[in-house]
N, C-alpha and C. Protein backbone atom coordinates (compact mmCIF):
# COMPACT_ATOMS: atom_id res chain seq x y z
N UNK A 1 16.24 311.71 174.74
CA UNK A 1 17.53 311.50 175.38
C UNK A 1 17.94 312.74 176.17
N UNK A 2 17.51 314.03 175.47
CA UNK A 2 17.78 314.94 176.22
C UNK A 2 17.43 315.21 177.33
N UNK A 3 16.13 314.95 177.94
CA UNK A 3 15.61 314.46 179.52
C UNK A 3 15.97 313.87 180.27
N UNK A 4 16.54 312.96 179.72
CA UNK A 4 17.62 311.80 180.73
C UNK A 4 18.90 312.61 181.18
N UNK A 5 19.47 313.17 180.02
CA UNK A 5 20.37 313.70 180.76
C UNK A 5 20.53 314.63 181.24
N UNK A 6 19.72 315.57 181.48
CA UNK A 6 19.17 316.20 182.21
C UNK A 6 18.78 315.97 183.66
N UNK A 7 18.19 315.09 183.93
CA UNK A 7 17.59 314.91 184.93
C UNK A 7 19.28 313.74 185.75
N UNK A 8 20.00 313.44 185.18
CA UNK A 8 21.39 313.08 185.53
C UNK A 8 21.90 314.23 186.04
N UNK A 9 22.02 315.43 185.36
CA UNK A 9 23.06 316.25 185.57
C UNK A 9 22.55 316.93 186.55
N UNK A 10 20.80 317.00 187.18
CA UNK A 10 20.15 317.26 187.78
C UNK A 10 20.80 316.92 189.42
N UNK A 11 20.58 315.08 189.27
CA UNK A 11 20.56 314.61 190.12
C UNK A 11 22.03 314.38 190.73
N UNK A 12 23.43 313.87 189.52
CA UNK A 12 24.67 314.64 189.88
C UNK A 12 24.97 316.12 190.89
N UNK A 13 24.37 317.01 190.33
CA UNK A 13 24.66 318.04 191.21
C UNK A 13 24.37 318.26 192.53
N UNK A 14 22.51 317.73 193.16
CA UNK A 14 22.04 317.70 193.82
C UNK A 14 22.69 317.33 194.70
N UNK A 15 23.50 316.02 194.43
CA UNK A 15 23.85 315.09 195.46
C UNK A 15 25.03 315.64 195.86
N UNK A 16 25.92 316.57 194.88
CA UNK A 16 27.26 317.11 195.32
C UNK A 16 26.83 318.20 196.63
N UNK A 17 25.34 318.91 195.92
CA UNK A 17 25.27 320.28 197.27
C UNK A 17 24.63 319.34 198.75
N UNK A 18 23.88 318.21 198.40
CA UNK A 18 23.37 317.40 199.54
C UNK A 18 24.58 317.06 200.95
N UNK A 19 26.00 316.61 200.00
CA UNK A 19 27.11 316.36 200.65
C UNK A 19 27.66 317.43 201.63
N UNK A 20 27.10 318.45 200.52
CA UNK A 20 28.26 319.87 201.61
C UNK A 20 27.16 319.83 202.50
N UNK A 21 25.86 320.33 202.27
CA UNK A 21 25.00 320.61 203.48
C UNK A 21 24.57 319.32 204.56
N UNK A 22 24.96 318.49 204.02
CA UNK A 22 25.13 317.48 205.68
C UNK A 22 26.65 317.59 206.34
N UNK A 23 27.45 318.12 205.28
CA UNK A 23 29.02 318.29 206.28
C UNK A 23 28.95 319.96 206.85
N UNK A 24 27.85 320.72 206.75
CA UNK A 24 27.99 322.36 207.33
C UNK A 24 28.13 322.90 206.58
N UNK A 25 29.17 322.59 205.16
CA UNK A 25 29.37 323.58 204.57
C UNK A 25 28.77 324.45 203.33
N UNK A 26 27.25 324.01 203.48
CA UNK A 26 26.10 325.11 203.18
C UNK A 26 24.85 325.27 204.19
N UNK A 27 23.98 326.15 204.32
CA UNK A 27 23.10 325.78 204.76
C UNK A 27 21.94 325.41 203.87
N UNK A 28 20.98 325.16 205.03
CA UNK A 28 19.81 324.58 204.28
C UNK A 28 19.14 325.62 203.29
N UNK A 29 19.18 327.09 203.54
CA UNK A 29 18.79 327.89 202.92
C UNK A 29 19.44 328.13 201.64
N UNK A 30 20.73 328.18 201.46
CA UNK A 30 21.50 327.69 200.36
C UNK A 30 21.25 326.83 199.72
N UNK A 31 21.00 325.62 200.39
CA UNK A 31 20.67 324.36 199.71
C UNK A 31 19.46 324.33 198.72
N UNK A 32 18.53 324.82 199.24
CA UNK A 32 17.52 325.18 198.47
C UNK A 32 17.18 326.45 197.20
N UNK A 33 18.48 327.63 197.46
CA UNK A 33 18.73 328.07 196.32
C UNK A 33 19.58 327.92 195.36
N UNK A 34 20.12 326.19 195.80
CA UNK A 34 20.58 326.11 194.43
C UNK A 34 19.81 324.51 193.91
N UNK A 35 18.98 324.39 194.83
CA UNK A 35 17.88 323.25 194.50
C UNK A 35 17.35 323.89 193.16
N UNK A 36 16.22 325.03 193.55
CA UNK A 36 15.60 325.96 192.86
C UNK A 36 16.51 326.34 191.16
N UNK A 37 17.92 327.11 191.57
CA UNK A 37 18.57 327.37 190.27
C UNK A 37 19.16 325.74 189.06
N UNK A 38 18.92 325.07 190.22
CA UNK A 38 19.17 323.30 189.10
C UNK A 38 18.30 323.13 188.61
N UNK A 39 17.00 323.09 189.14
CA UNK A 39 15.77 322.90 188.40
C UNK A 39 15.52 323.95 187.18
N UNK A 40 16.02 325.14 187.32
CA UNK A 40 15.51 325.89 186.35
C UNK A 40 16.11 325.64 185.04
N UNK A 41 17.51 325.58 185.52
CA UNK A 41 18.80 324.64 184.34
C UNK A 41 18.30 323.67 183.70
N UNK A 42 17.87 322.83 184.46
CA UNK A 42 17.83 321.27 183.84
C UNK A 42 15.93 320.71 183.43
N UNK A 43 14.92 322.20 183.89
CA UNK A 43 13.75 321.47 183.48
C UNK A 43 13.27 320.98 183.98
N UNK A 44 13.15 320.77 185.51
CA UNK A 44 12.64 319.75 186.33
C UNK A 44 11.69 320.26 187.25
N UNK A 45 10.86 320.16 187.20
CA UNK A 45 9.21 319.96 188.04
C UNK A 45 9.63 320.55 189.31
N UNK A 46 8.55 321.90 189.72
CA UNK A 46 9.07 321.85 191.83
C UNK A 46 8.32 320.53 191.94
N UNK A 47 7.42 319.65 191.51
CA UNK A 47 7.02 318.38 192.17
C UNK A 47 7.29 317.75 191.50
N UNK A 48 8.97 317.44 190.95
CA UNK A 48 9.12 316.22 190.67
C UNK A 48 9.70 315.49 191.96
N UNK A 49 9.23 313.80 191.52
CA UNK A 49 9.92 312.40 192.42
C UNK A 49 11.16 312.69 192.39
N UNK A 50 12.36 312.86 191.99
CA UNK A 50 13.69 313.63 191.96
C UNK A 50 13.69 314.44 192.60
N UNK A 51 13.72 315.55 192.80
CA UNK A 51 14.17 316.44 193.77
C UNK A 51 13.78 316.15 195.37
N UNK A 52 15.01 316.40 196.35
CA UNK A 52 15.48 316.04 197.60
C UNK A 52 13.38 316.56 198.40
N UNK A 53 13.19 315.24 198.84
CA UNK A 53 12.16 315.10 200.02
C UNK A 53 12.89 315.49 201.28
N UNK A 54 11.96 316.97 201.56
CA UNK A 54 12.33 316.97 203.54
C UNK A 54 12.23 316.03 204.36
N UNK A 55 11.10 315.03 203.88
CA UNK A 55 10.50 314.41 204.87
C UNK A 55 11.87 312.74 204.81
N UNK A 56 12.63 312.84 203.82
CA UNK A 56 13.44 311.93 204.19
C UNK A 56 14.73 312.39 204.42
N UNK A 57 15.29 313.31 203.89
CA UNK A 57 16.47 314.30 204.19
C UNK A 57 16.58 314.86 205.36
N UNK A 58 15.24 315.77 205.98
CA UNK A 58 15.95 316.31 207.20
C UNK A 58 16.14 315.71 208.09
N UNK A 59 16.51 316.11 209.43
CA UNK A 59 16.42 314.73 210.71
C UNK A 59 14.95 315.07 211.56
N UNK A 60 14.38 316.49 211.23
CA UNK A 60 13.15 316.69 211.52
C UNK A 60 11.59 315.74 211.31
N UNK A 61 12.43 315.49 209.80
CA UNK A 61 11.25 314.74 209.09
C UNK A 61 10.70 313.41 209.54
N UNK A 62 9.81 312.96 208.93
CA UNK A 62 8.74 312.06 209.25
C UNK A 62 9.82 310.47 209.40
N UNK A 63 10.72 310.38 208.43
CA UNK A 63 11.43 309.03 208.26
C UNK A 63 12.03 308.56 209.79
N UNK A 64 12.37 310.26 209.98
CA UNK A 64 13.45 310.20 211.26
C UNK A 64 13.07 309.90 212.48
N UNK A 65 11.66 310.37 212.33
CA UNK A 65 11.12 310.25 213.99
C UNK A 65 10.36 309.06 214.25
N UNK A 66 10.25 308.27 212.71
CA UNK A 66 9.33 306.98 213.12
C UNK A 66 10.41 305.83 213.88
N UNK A 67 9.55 305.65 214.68
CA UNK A 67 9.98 304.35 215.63
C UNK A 67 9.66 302.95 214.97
N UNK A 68 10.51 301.81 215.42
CA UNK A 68 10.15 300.48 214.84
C UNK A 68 9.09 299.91 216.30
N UNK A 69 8.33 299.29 216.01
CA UNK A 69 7.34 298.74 216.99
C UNK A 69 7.59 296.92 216.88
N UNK A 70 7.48 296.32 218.01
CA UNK A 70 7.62 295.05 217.70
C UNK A 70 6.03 294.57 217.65
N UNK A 71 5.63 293.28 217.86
CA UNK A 71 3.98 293.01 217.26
C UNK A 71 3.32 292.82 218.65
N UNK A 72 3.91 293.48 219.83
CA UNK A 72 3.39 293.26 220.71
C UNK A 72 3.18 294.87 221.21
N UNK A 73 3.42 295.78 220.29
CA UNK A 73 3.33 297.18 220.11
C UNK A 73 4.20 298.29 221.07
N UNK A 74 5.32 297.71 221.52
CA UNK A 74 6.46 298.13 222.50
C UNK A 74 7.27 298.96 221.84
N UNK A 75 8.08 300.24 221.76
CA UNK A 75 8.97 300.21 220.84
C UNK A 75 10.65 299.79 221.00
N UNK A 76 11.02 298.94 219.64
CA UNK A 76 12.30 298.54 219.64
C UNK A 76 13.16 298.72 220.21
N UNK A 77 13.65 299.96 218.81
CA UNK A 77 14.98 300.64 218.28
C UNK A 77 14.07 301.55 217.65
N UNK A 78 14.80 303.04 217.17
CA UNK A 78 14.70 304.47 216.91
C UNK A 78 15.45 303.74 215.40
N UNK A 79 14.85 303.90 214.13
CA UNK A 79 15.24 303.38 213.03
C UNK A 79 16.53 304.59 212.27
């Protein structure tokens, strides 16, 4: 039980510093030292499935730049 809540209080917090650093009021470099100091708190893996993916978080990342293609291989819409 103690893992669970852990990995709650983990993911609670995360999402509070996720909020400020998409409104400015941390940066990303911040963001990540207190990524780093949650994990150490709460026990959690640098490769755990829980902790914030660049590749879907930033606007750099891979999620952001994929295009939708229709089946005639044109593109759409920017997803």
């Amino acid at each position: 039980m103690l893992q669970n809540e852990n990995l709650f209080n983990y993911k609670t917090s995360i999402t509070v510093f996720l909020s400020w650093f998409r409104k400015g009021i941390i940066t990303e470099k911040e963001l990540n030292i207190l990524d780093t100091k949650l994990c150490e708190k709460y026990g959690i893996s640098s490769y755990s499935i829980y902790r914030p993916n660049p590749l879907i978080y930033n606007e750099k990342g891979a999620i952001y730049s994929m295009k939708e293609v229709d089946s005639c291989g044109k593109n759409c819409s920017s997803i």
